[in-house]
N, C-alpha and C. Protein backbone atom coordinates (compact mmCIF):
# COMPACT_ATOMS: atom_id res chain seq x y z
N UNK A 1 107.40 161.09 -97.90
CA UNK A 1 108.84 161.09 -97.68
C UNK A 1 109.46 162.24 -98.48
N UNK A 2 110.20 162.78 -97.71
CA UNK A 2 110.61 163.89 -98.60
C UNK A 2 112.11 163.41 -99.34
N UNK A 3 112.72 164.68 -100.19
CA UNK A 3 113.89 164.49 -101.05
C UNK A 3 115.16 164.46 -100.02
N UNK A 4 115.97 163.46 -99.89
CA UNK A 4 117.25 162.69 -99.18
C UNK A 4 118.02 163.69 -99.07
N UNK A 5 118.48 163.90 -100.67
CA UNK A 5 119.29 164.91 -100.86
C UNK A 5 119.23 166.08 -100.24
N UNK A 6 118.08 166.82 -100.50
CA UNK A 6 117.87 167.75 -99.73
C UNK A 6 117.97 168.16 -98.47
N UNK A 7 117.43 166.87 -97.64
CA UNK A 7 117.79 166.81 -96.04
C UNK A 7 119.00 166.81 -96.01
N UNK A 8 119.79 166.25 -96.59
CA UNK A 8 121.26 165.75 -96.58
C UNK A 8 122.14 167.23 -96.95
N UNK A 9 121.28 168.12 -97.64
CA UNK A 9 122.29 169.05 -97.97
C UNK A 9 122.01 170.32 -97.02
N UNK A 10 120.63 170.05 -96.15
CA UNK A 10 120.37 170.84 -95.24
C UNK A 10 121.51 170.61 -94.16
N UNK A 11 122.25 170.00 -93.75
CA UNK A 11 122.98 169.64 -92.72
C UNK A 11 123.98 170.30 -92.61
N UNK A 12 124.68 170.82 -93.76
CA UNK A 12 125.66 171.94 -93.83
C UNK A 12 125.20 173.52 -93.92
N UNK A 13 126.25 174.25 -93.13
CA UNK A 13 125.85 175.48 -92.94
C UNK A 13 126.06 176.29 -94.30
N UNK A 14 124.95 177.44 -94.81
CA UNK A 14 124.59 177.97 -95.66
C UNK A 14 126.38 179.06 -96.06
N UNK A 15 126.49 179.43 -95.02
CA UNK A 15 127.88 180.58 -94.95
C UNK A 15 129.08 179.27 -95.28
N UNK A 16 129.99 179.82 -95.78
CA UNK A 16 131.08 179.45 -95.56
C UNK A 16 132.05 179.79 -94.26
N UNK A 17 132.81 178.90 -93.83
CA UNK A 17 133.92 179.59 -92.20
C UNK A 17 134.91 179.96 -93.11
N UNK A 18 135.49 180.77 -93.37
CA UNK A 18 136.43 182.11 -93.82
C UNK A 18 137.66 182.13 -92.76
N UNK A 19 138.57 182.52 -92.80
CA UNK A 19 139.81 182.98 -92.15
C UNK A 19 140.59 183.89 -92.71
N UNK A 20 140.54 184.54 -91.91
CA UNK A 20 141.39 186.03 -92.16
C UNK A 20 141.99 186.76 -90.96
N UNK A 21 142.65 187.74 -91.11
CA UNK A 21 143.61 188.73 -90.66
C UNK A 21 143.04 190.23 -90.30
N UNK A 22 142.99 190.44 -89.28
CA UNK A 22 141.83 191.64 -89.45
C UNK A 22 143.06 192.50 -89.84
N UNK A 23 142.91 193.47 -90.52
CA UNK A 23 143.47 195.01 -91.16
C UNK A 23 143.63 196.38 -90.39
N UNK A 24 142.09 196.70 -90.61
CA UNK A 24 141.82 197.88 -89.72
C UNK A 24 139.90 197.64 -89.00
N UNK A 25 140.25 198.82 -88.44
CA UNK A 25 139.00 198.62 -87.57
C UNK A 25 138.03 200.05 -87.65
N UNK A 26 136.77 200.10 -88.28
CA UNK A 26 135.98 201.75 -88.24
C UNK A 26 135.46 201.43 -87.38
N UNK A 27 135.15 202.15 -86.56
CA UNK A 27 133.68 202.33 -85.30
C UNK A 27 133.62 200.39 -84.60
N UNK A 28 132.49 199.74 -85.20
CA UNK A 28 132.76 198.38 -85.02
C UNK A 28 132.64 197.45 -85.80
N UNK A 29 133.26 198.19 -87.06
CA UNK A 29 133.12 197.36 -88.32
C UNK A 29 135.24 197.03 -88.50
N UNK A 30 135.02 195.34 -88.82
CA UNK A 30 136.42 195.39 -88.83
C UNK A 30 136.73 194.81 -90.34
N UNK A 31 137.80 195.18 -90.84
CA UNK A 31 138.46 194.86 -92.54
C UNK A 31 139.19 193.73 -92.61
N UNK A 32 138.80 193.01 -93.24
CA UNK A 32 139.71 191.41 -92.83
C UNK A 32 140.10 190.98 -94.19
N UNK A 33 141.66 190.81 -94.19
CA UNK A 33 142.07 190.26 -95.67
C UNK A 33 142.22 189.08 -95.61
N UNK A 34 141.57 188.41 -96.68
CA UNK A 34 141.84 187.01 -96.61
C UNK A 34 142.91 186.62 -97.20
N UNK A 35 143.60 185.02 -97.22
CA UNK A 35 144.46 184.83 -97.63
C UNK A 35 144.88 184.99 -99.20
N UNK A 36 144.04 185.01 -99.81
CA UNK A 36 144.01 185.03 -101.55
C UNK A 36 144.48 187.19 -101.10
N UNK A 37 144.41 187.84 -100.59
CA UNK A 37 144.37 189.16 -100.63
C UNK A 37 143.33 190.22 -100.79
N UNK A 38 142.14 188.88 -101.05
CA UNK A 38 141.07 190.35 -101.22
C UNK A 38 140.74 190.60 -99.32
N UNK A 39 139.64 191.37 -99.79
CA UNK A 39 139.14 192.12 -98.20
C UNK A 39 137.47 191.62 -97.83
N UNK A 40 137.31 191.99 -96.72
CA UNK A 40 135.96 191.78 -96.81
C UNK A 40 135.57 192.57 -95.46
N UNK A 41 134.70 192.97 -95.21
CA UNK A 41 133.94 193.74 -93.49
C UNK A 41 133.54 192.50 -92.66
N UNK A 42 133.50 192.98 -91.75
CA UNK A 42 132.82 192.11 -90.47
C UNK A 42 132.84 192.67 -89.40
N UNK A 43 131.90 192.14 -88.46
CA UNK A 43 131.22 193.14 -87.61
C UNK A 43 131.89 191.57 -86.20
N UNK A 44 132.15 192.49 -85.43
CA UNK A 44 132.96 191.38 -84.05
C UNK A 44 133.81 192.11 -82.98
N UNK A 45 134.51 191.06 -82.36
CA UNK A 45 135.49 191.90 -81.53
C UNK A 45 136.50 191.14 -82.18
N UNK A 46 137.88 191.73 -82.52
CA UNK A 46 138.78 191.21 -82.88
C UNK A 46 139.82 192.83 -82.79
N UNK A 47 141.52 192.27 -82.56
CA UNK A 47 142.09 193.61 -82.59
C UNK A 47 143.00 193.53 -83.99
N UNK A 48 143.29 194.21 -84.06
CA UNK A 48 144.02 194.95 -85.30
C UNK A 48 145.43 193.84 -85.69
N UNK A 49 145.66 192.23 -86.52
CA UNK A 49 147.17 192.05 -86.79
C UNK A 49 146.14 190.26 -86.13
N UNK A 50 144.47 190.06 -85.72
CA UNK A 50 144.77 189.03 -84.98
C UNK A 50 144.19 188.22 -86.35
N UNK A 51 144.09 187.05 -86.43
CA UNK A 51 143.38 186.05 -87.37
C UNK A 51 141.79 185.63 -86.93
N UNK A 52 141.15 185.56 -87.04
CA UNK A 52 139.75 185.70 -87.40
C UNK A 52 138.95 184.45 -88.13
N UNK A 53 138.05 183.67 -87.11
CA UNK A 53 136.85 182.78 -88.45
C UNK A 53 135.92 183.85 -88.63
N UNK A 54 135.36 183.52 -89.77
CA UNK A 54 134.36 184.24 -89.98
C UNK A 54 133.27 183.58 -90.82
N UNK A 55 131.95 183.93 -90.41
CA UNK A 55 130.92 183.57 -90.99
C UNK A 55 129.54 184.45 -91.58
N UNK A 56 129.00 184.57 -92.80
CA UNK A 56 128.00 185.50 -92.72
C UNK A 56 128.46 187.04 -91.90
N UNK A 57 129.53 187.20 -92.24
CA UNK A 57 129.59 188.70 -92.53
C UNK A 57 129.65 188.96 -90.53
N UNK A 58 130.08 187.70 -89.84
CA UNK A 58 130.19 188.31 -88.19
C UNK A 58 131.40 187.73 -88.34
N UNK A 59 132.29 187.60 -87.11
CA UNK A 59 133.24 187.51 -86.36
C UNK A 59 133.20 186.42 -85.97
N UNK A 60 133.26 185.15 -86.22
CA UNK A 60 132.79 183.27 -85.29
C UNK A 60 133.79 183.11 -84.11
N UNK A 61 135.35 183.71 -84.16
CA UNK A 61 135.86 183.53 -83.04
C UNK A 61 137.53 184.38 -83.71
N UNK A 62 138.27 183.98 -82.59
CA UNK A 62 139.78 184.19 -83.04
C UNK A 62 140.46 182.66 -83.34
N UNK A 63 141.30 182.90 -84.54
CA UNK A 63 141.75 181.47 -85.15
C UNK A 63 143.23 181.52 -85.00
N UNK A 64 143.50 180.33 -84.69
CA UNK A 64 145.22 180.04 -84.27
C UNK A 64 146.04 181.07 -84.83
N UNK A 65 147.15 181.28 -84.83
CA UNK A 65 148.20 181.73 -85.76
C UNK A 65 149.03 180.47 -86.02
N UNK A 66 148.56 180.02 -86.82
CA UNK A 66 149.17 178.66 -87.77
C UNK A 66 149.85 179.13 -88.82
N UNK A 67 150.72 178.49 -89.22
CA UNK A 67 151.44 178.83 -90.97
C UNK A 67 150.50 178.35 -91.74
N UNK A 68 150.14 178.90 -92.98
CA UNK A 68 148.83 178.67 -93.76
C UNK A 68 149.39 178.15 -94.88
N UNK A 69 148.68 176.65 -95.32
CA UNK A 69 149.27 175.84 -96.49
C UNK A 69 147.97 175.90 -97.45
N UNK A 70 148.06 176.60 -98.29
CA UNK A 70 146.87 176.55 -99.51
C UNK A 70 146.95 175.13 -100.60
N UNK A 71 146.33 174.65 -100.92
CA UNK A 71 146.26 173.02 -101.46
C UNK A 71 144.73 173.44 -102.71
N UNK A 72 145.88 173.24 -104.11
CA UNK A 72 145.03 173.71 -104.78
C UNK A 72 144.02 171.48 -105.32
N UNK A 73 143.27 172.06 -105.51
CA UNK A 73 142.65 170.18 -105.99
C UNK A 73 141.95 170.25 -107.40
C-alpha cells in the first residue's frame, strides 16, 4: 500500500492557474502582469488589454473581465 498522502497530493496540479492581463506581445511570446504588478512571459494566443489563465508558463484560456477582489487570509 502506498503513502495516502501522497496519492492525495498527487491529485492537484503541479502549476498554479495564474490570471493576468496580457501587456505586450514579442514574436509569440506574450507579457502578462499579474494582479500584485509583477510580470511574467507566456507563450499563447491572447491580444494585447485581454485577461488570461495561465499555467506553466502557456496561455490555459481567456478569463472573464470580472472586477478582481483580493482576500488576504
Amino acid at each position: 500500500m502506498s503513502n495516502l498522502l501522497s496519492e492525495f497530493l498527487n491529485l492537484f496540479p503541479s502549476d498554479p492557474l495564474l490570471v493576468g492581463e496580457v501587456s505586450s506581445i514579442t514574436n509569440e511570446v506574450r507579457t502578462v502582469t499579474l494582479p500584485d504588478g509583477s510580470t511574467i512571459t507566456a507563450k499563447g494566443v491572447a491580444a494585447v488589454g485581454q485577461k488570461v489563465f495561465i499555467r506553466g508558463g502557456a496561455i490555459a484560456g481567456i478569463a472573464p473581465s470580472l472586477p478582481l477582489v483580493d482576500i488576504t487570509v
